[in-house]
C-alpha atoms as a PDB file:
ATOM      1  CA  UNK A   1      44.110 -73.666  -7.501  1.00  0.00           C
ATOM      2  CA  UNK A   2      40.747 -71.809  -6.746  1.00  0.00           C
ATOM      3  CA  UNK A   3      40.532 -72.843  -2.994  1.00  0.00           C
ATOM      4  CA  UNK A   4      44.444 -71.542  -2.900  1.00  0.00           C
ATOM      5  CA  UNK A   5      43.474 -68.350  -4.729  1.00  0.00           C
ATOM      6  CA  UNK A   6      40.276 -67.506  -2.475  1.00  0.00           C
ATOM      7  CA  UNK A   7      42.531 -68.204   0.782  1.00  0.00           C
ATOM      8  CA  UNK A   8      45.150 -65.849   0.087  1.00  0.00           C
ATOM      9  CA  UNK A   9      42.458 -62.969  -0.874  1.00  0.00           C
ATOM     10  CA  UNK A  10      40.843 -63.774   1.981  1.00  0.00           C
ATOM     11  CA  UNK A  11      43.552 -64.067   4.374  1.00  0.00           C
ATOM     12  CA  UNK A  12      45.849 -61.283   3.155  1.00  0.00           C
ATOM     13  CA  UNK A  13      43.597 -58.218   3.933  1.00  0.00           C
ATOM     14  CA  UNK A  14      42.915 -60.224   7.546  1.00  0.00           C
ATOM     15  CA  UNK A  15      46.567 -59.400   7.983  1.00  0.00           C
ATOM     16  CA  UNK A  16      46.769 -55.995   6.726  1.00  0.00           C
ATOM     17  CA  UNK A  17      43.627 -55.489   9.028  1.00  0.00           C
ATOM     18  CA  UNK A  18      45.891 -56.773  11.740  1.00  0.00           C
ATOM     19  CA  UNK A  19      49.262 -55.247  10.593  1.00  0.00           C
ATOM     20  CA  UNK A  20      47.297 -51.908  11.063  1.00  0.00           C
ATOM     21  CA  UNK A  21      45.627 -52.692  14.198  1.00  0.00           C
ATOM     22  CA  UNK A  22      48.644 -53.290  15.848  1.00  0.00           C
ATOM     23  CA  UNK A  23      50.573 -50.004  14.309  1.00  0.00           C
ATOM     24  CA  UNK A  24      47.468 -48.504  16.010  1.00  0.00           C
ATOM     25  CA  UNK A  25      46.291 -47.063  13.076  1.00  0.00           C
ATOM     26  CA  UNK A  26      42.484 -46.920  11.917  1.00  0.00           C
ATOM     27  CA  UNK A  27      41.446 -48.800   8.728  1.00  0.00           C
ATOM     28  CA  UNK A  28      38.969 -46.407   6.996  1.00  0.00           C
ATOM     29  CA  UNK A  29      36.399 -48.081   4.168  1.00  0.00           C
ATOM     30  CA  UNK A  30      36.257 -45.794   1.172  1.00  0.00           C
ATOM     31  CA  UNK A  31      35.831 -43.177   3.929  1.00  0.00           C
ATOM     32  CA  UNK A  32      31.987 -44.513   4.671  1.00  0.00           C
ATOM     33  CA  UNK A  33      32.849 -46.228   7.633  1.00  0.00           C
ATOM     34  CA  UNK A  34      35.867 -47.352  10.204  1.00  0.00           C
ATOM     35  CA  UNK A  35      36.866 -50.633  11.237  1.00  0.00           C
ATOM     36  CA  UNK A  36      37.778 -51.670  14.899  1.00  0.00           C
ATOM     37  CA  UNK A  37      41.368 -52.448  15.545  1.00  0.00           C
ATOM     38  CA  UNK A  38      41.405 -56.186  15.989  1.00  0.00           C
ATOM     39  CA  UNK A  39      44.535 -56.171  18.735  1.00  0.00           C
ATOM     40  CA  UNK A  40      46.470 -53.443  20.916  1.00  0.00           C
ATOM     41  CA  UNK A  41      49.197 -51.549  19.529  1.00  0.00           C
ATOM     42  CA  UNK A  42      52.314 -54.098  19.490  1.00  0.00           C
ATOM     43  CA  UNK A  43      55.124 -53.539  17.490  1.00  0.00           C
ATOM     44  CA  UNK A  44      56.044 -57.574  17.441  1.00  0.00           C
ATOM     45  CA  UNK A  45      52.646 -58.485  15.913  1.00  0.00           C
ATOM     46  CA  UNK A  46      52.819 -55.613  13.341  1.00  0.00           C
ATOM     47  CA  UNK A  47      56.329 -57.278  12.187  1.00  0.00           C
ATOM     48  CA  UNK A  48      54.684 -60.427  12.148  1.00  0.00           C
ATOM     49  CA  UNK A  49      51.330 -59.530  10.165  1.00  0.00           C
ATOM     50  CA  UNK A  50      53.705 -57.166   7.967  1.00  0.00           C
ATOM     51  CA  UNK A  51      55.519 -60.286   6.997  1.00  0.00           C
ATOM     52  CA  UNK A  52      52.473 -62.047   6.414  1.00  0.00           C
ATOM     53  CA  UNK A  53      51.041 -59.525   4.307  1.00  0.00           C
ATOM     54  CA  UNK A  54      53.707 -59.376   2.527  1.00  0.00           C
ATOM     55  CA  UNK A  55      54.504 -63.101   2.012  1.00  0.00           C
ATOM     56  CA  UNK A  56      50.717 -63.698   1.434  1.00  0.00           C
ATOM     57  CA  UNK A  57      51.068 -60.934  -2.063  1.00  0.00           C
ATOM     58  CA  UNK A  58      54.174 -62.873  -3.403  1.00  0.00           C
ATOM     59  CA  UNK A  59      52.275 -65.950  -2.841  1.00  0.00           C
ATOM     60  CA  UNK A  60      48.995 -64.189  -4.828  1.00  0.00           C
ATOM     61  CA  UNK A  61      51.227 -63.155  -7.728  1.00  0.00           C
ATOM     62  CA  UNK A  62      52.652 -66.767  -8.033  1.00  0.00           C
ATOM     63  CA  UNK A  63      49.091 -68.583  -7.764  1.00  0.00           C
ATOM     64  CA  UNK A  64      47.821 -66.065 -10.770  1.00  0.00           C
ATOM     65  CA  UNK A  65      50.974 -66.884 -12.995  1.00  0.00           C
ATOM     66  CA  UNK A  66      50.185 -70.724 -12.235  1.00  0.00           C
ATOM     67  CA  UNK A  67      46.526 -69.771 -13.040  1.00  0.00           C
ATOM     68  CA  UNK A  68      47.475 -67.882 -16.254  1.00  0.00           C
ATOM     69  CA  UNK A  69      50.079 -70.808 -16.789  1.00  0.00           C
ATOM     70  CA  UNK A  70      47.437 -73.590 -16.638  1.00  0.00           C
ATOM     71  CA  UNK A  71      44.544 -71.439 -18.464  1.00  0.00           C
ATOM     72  CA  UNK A  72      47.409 -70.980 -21.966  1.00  0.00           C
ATOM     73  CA  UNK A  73      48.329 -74.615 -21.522  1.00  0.00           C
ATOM     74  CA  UNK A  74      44.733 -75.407 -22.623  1.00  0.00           C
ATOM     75  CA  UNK A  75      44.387 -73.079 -24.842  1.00  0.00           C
ATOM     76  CA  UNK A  76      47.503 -73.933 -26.701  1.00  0.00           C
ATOM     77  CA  UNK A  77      48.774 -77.409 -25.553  1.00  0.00           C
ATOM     78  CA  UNK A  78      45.175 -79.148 -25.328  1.00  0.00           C
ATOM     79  CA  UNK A  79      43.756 -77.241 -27.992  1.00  0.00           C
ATOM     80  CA  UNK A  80      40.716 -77.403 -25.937  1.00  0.00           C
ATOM     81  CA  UNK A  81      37.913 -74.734 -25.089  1.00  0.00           C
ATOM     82  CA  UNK A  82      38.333 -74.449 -21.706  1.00  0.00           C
ATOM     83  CA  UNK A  83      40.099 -70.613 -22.038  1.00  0.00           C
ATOM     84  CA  UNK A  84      36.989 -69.947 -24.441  1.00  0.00           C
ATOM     85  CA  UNK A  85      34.560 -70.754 -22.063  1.00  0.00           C
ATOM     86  CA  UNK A  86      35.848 -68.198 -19.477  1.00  0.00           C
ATOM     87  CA  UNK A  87      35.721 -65.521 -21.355  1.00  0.00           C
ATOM     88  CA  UNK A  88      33.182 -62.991 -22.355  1.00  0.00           C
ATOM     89  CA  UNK A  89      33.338 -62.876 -26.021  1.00  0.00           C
ATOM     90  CA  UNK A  90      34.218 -66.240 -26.196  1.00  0.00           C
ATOM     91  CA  UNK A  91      30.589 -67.690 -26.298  1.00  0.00           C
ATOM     92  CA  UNK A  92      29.227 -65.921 -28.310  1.00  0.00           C
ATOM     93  CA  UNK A  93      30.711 -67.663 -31.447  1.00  0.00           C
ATOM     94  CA  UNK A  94      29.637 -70.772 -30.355  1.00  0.00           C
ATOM     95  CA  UNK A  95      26.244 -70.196 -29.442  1.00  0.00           C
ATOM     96  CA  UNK A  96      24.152 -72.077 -31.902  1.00  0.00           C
ATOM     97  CA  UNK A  97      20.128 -71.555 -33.237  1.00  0.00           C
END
């Protein structure tokens, strides 16, 4: 699930990156800095990355409801600390002398 989760963050801005190149349009970084367009303008590659993009953000919002999903089911099926562990709070009732 992790590996699946770090390739779609990964890959999704790649095509946005891409999706803009080919619209021609500049992707500016909090205004600091610009990045170089990737490709040439092409309208057929901006469908295609658009697509992509868009595809790869249904796909994130699936993998974190599988991830939220798995992350209740041992909280409240297992009855284990797993859940507990991850969070911030969670250790600090635990932690011993």
């Amino acid at each position: 699930m992790h590996v699946l989760l770090y390739a779609v963050l990964f890959a999704m801005p790649l095509a946005g990156w891409i999706m803009s190149s080919a619209a021609n349009f500049s992707v500016s970084v909090f205004g600091l800095f610009t990045r170089p367009n990737l490709v040439g303008p092409d309208k057929a590659l901006e469908e295609a990355a658009k697509a992509a993009h868009f595809w790869m953000a249904c796909t994130l919002g699936g993998l974190f409801l599988l991830h939220l999903a798995g992350a209740l089911r041992h909280h409240v099926l297992l009855r284990d600390d797993t859940l507990r562990r991850m969070l911030p709070f969670g250790r600090l009732r635990d932690s011993g002398p």
